[in-house]
N, C-alpha and C. Protein backbone atom coordinates (compact mmCIF):
# COMPACT_ATOMS: atom_id res chain seq x y z
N UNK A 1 77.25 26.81 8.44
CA UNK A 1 76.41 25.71 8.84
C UNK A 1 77.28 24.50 9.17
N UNK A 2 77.10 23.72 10.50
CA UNK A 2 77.65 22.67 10.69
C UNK A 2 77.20 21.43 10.20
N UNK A 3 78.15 20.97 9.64
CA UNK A 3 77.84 19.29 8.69
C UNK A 3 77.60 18.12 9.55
N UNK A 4 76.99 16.93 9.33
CA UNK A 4 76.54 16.33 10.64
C UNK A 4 77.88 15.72 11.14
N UNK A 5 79.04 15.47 10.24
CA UNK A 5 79.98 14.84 10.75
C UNK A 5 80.56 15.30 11.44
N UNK A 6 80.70 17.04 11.44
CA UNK A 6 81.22 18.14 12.33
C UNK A 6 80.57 17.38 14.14
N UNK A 7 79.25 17.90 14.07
CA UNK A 7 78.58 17.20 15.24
C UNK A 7 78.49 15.98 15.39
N UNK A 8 79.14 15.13 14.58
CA UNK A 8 79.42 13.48 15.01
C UNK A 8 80.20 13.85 16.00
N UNK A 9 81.70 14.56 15.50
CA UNK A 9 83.00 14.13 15.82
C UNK A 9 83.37 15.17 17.06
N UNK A 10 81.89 16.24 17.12
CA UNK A 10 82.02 16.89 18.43
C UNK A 10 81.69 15.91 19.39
N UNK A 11 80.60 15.58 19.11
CA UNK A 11 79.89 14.91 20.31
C UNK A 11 80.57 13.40 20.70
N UNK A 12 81.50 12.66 19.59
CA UNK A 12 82.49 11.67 19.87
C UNK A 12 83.40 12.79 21.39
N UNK A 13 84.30 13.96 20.30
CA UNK A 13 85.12 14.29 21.95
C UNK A 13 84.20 14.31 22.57
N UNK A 14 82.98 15.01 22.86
CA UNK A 14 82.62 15.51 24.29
C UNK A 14 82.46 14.28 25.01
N UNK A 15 81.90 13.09 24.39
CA UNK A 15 81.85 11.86 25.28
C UNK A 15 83.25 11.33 25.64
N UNK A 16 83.98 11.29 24.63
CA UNK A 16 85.56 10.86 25.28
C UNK A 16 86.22 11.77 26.15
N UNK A 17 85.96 13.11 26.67
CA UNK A 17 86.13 13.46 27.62
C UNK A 17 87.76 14.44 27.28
N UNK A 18 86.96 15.12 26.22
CA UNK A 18 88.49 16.22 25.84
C UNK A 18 87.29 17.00 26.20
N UNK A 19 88.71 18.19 26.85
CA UNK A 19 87.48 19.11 27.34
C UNK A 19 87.02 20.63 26.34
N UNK A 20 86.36 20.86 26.76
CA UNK A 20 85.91 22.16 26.04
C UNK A 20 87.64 23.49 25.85
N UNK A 21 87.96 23.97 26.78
CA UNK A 21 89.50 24.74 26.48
C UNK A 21 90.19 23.84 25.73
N UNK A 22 90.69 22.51 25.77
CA UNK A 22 91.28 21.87 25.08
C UNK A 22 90.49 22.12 23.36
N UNK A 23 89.19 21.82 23.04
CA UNK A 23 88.85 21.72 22.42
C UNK A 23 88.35 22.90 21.09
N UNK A 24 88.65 24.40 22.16
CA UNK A 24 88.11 25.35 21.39
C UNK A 24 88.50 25.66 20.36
N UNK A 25 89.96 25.41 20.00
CA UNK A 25 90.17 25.88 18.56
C UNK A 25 91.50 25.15 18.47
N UNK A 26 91.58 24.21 17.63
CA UNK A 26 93.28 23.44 17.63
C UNK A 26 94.54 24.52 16.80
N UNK A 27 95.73 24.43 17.31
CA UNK A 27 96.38 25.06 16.91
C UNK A 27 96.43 24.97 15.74
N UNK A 28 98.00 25.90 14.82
CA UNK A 28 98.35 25.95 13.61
C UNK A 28 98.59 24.13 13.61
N UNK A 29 99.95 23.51 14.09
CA UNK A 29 100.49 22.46 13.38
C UNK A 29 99.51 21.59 13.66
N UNK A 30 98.19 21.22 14.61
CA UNK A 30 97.38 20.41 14.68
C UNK A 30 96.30 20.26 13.52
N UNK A 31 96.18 21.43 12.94
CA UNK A 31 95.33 21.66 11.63
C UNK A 31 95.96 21.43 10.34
N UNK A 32 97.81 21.55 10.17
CA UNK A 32 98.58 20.69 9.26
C UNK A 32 98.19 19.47 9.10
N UNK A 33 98.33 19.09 10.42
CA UNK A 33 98.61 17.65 10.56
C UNK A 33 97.20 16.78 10.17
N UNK A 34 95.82 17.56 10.36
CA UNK A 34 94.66 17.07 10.08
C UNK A 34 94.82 17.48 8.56
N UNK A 35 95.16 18.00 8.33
CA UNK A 35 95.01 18.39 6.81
C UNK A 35 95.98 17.49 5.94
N UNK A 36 97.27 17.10 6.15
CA UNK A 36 98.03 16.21 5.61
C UNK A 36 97.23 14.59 5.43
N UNK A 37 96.49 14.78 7.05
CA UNK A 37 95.76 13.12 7.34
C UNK A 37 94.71 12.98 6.34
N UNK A 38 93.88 14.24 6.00
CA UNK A 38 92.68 13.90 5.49
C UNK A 38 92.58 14.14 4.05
N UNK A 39 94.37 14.92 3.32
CA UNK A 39 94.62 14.31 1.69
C UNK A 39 95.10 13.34 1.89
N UNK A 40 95.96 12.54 2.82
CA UNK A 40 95.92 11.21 2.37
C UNK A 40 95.01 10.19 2.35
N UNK A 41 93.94 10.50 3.24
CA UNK A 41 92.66 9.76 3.05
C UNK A 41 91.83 9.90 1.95
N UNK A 42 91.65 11.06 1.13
CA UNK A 42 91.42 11.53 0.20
C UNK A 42 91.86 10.72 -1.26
N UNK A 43 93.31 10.68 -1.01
CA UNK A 43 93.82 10.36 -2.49
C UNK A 43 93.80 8.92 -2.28
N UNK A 44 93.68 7.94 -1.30
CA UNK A 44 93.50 6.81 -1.21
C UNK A 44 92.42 6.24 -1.79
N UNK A 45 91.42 7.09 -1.07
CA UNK A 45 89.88 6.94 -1.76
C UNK A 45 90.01 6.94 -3.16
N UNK A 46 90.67 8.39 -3.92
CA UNK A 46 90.66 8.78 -5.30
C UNK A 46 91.51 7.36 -6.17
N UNK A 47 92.06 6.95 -4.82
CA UNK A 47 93.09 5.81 -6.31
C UNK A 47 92.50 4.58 -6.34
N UNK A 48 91.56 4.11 -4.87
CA UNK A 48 90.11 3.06 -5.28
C UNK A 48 89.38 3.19 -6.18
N UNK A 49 88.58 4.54 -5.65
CA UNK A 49 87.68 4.69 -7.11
C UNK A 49 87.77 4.65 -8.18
N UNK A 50 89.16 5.15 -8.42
CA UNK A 50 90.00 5.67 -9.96
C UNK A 50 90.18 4.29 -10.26
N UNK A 51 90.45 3.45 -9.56
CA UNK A 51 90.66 2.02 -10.43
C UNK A 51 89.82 0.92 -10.52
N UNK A 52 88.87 1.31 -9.90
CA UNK A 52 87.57 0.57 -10.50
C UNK A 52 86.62 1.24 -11.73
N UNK A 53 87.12 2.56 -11.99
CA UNK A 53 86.98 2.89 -13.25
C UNK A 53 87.92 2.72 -13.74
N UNK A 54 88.36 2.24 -13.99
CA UNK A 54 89.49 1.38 -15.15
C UNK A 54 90.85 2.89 -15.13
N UNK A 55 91.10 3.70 -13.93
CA UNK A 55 91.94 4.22 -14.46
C UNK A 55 93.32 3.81 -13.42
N UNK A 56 94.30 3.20 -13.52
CA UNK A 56 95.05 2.86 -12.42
C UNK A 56 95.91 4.36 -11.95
N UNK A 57 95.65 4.86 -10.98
CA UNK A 57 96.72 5.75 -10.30
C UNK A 57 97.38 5.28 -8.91
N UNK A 58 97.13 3.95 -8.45
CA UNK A 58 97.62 3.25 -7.44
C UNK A 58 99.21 3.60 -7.24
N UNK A 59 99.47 3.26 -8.18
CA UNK A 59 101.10 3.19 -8.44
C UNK A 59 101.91 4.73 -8.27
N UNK A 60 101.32 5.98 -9.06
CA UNK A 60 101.70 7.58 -8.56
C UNK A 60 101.43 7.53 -6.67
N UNK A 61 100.15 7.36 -6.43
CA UNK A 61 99.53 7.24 -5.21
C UNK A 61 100.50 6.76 -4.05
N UNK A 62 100.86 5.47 -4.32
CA UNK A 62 101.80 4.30 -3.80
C UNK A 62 103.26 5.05 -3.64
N UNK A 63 103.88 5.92 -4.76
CA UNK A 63 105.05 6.60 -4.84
C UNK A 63 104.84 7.61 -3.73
N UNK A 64 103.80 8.59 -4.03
CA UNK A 64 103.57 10.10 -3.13
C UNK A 64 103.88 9.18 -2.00
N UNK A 65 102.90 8.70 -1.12
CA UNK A 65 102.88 8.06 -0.05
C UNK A 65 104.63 7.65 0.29
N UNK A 66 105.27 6.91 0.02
CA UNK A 66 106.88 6.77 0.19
C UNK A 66 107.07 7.96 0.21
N UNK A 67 107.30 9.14 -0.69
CA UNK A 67 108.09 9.66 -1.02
C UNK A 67 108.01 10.75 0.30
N UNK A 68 106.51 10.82 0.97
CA UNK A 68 106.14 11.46 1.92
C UNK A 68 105.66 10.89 3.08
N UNK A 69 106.75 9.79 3.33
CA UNK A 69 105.67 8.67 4.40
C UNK A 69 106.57 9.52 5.99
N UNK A 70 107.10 9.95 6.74
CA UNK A 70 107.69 10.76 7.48
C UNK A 70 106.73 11.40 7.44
N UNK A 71 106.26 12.47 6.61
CA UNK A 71 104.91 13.29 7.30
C UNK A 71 103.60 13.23 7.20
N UNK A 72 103.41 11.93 6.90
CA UNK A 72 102.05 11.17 7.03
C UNK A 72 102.06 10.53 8.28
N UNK A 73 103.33 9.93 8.56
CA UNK A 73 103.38 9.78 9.85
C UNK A 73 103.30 10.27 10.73
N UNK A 74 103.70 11.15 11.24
CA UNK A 74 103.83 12.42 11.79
C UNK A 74 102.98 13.44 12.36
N UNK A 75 102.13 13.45 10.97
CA UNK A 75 100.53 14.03 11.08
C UNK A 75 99.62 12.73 11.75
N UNK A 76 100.03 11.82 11.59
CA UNK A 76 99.05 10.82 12.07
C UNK A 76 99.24 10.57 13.95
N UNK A 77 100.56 10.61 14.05
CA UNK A 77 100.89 10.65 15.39
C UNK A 77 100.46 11.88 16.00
N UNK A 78 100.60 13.27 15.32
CA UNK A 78 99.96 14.16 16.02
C UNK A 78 98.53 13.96 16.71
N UNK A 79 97.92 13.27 15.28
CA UNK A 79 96.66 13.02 16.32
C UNK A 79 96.16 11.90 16.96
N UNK A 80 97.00 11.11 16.78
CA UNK A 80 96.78 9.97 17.78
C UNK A 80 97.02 10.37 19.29
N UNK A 81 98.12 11.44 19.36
CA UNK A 81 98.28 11.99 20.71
C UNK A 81 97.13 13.02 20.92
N UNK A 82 96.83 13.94 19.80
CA UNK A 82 95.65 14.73 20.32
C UNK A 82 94.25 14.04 20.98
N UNK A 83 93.86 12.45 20.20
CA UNK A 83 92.48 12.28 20.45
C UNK A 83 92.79 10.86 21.99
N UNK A 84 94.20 10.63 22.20
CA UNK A 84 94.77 10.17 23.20
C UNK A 84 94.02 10.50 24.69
N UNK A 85 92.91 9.56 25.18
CA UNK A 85 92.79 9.67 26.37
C UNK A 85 93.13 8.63 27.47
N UNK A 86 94.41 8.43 27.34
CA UNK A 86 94.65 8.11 28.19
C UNK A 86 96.61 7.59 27.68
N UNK A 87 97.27 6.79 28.45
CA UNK A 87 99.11 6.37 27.85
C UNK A 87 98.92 5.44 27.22
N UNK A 88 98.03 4.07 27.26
CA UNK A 88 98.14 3.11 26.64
C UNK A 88 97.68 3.35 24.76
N UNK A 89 98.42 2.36 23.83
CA UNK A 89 98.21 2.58 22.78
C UNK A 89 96.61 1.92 22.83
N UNK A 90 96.03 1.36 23.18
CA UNK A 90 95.01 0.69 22.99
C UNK A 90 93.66 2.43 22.78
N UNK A 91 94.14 3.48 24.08
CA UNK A 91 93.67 4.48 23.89
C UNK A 91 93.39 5.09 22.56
N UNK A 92 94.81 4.97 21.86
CA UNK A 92 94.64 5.42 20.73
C UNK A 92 94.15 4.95 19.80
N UNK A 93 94.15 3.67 19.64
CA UNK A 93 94.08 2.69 18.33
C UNK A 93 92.63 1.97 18.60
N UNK A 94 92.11 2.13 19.62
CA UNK A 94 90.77 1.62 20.07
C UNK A 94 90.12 2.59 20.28
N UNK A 95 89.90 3.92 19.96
CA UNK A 95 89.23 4.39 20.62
C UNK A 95 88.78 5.53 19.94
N UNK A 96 89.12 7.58 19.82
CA UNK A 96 88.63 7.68 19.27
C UNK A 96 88.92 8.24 17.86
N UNK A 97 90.39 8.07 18.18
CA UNK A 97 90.74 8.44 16.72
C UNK A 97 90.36 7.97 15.68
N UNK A 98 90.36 6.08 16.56
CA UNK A 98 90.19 5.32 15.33
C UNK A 98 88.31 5.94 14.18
N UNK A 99 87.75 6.47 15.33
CA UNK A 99 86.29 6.70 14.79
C UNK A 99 86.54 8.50 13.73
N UNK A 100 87.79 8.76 14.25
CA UNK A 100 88.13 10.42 13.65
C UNK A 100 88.39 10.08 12.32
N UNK A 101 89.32 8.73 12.36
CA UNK A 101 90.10 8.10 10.91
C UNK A 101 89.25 7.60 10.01
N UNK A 102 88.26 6.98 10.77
CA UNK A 102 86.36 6.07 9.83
C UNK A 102 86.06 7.59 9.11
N UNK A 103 85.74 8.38 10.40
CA UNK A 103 84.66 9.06 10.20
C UNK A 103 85.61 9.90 8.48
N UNK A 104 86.71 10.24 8.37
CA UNK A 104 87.41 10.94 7.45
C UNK A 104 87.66 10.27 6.18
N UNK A 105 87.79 8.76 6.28
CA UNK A 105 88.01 7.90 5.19
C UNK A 105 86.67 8.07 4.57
N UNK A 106 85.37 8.05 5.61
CA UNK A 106 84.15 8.07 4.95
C UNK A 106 83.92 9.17 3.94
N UNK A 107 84.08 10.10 4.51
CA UNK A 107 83.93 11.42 4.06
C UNK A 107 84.29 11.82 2.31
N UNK A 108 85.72 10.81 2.06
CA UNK A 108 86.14 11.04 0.91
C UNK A 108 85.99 9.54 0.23
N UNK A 109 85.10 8.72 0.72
CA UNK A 109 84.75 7.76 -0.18
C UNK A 109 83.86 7.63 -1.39
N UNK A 110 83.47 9.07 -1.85
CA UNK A 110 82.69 9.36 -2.66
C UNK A 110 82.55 10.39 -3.19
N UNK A 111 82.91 10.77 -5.14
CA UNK A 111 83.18 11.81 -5.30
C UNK A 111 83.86 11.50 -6.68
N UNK A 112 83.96 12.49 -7.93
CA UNK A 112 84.46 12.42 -8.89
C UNK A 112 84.95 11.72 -9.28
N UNK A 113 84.54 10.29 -10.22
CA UNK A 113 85.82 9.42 -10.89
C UNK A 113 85.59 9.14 -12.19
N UNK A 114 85.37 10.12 -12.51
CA UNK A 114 85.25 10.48 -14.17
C UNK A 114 86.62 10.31 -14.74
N UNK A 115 86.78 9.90 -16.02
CA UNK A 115 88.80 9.92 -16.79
C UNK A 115 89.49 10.86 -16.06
N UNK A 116 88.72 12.48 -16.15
CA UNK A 116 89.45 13.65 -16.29
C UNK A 116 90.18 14.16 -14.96
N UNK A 117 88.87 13.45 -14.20
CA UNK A 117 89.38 13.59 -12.35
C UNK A 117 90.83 12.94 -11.74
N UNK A 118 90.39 11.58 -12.72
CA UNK A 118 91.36 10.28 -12.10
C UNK A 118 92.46 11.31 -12.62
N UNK A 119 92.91 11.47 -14.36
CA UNK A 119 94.21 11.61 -14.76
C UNK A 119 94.32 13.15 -14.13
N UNK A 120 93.57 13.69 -13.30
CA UNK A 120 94.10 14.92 -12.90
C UNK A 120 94.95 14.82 -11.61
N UNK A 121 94.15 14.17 -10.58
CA UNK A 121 94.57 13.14 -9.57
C UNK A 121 95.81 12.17 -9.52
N UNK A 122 95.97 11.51 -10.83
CA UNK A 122 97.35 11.13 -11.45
C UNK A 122 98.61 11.73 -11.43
N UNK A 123 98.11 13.12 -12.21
CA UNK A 123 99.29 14.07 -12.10
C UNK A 123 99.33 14.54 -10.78
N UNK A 124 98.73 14.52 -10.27
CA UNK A 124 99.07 15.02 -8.74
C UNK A 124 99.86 14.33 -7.67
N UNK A 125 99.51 13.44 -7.75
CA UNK A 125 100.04 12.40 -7.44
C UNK A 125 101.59 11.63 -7.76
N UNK A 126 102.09 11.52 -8.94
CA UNK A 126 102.79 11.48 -9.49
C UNK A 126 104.07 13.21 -9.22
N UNK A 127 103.34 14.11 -9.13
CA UNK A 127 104.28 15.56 -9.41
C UNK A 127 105.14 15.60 -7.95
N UNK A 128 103.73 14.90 -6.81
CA UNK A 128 104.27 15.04 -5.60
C UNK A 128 105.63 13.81 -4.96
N UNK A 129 105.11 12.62 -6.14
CA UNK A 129 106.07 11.51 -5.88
C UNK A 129 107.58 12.56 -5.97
N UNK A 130 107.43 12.95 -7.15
CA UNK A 130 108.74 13.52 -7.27
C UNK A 130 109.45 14.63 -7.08
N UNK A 131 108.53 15.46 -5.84
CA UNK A 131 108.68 16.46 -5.12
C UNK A 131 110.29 15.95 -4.19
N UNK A 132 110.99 16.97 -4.22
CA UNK A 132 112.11 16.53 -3.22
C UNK A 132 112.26 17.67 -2.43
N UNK A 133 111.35 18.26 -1.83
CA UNK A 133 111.26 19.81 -1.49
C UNK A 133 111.48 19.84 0.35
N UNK A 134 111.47 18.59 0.54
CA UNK A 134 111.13 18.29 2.37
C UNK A 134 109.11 18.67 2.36
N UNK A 135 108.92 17.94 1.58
CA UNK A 135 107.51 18.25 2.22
C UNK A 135 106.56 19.76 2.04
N UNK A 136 107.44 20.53 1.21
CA UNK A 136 106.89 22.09 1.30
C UNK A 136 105.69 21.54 0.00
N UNK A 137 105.66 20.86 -1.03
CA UNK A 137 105.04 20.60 -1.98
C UNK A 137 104.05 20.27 -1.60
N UNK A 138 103.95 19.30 -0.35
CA UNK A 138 102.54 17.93 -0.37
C UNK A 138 101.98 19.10 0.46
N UNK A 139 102.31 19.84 1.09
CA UNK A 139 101.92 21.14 2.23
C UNK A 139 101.33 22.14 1.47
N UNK A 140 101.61 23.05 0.41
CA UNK A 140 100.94 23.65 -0.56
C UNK A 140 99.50 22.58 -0.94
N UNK A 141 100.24 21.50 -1.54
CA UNK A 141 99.03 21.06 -2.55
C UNK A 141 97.57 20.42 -1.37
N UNK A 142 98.48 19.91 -0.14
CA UNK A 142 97.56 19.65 0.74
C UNK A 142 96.51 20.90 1.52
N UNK A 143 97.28 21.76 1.34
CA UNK A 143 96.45 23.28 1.75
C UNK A 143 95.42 23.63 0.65
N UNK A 144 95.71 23.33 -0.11
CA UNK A 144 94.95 23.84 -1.64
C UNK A 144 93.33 23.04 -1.58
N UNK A 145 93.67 21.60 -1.84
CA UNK A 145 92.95 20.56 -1.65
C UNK A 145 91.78 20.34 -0.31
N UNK A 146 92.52 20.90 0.84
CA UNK A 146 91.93 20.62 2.29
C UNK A 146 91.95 21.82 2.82
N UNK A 147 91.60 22.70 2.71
CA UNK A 147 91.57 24.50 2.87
C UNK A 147 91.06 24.29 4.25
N UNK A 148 90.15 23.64 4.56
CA UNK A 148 89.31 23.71 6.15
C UNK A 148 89.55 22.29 6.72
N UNK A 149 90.28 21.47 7.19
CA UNK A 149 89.85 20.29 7.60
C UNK A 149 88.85 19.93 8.50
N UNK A 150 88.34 18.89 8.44
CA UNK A 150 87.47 18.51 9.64
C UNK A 150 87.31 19.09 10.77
N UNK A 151 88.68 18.30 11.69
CA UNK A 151 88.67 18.53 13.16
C UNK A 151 88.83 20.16 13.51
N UNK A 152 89.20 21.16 12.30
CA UNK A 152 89.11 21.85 12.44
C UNK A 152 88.08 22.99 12.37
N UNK A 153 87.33 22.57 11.75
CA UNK A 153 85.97 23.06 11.48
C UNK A 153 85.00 22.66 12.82
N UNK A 154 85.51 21.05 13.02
CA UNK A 154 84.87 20.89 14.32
C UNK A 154 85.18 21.31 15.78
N UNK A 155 86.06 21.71 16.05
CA UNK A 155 86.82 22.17 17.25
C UNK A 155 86.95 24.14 17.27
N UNK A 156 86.74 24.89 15.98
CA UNK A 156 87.12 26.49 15.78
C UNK A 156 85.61 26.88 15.68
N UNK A 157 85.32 28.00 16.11
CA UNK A 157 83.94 28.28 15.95
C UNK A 157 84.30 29.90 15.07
N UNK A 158 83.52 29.91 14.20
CA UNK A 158 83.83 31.51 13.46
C UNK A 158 83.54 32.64 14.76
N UNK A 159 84.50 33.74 14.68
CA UNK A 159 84.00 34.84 15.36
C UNK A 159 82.57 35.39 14.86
């Protein structure tokens, strides 16, 4: 069953004018790269919430992020070029990624912030700060966490 954000973020491309072959199924590293984007949107959310319940994980959060800011970047540029219609940055940053990036921050703005979540989230956070693996760590744990991403759910249709 498709989720409405699935058909938000179809009907965003189809109006921005990616076409259907472009659109039928995004590759392997395009589905990394959504999947890297949308645990870091994820654990951002988790370290708001977590600290308005009195649990601070900002600071693990704040570390991962450095410790993995190269392929947050990276993944983020992937899709700034994927949802890219047109050369100017304004394309990108105005347009519809920026509604891919809403629509994903939204998504994980709500959701477990019980002690047990936050300090689980903590350690996660924290294990990955001190991952020195090139990234194979935040890639596991981000696969684990984000098994289907979005754009990918929205763009692959099951056989």
């Amino acid at each position: 069953m498709i989720r409405a954000g699935h058909l938000l973020l179809a009907a965003a491309m189809a109006f921005a004018g990616i076409d259907t072959a472009r659109a039928a199924c995004i590759d392997a590293q395009l589905v990394h790269a959504a999947r890297l984007h949308e645990f870091e949107m994820m654990m951002m959310n988790v370290s708001l919430r977590c600290g308005l319940a009195g649990v601070e994980i900002r600071p693990r959060y704040d570390a991962m992020v450095a410790a993995h800011q190269a392929q947050f970047d990276a993944a983020t540029q992937q899709l700034q070029h994927y949802f890219a219609t047109g050369a100017g940055p304004e394309t990108r940053h105005g347009g519809l990624y920026d509604r891919y990036a809403t629509l994903i921050a939204n998504r994980y703005g709500g959701g477990d912030t019980s002690q047990q979540a936050c300090r689980a989230f903590d350690a996660v956070a924290g294990e990955l700060a001190r991952a020195s693996d090139s990234g194979q760590s935040l890639g596991m744990v981000a696969h684990a966490m984000v098994a289907h991403p979005v754009l990918e759910r929205a763009t692959c249709t099951a056989p």
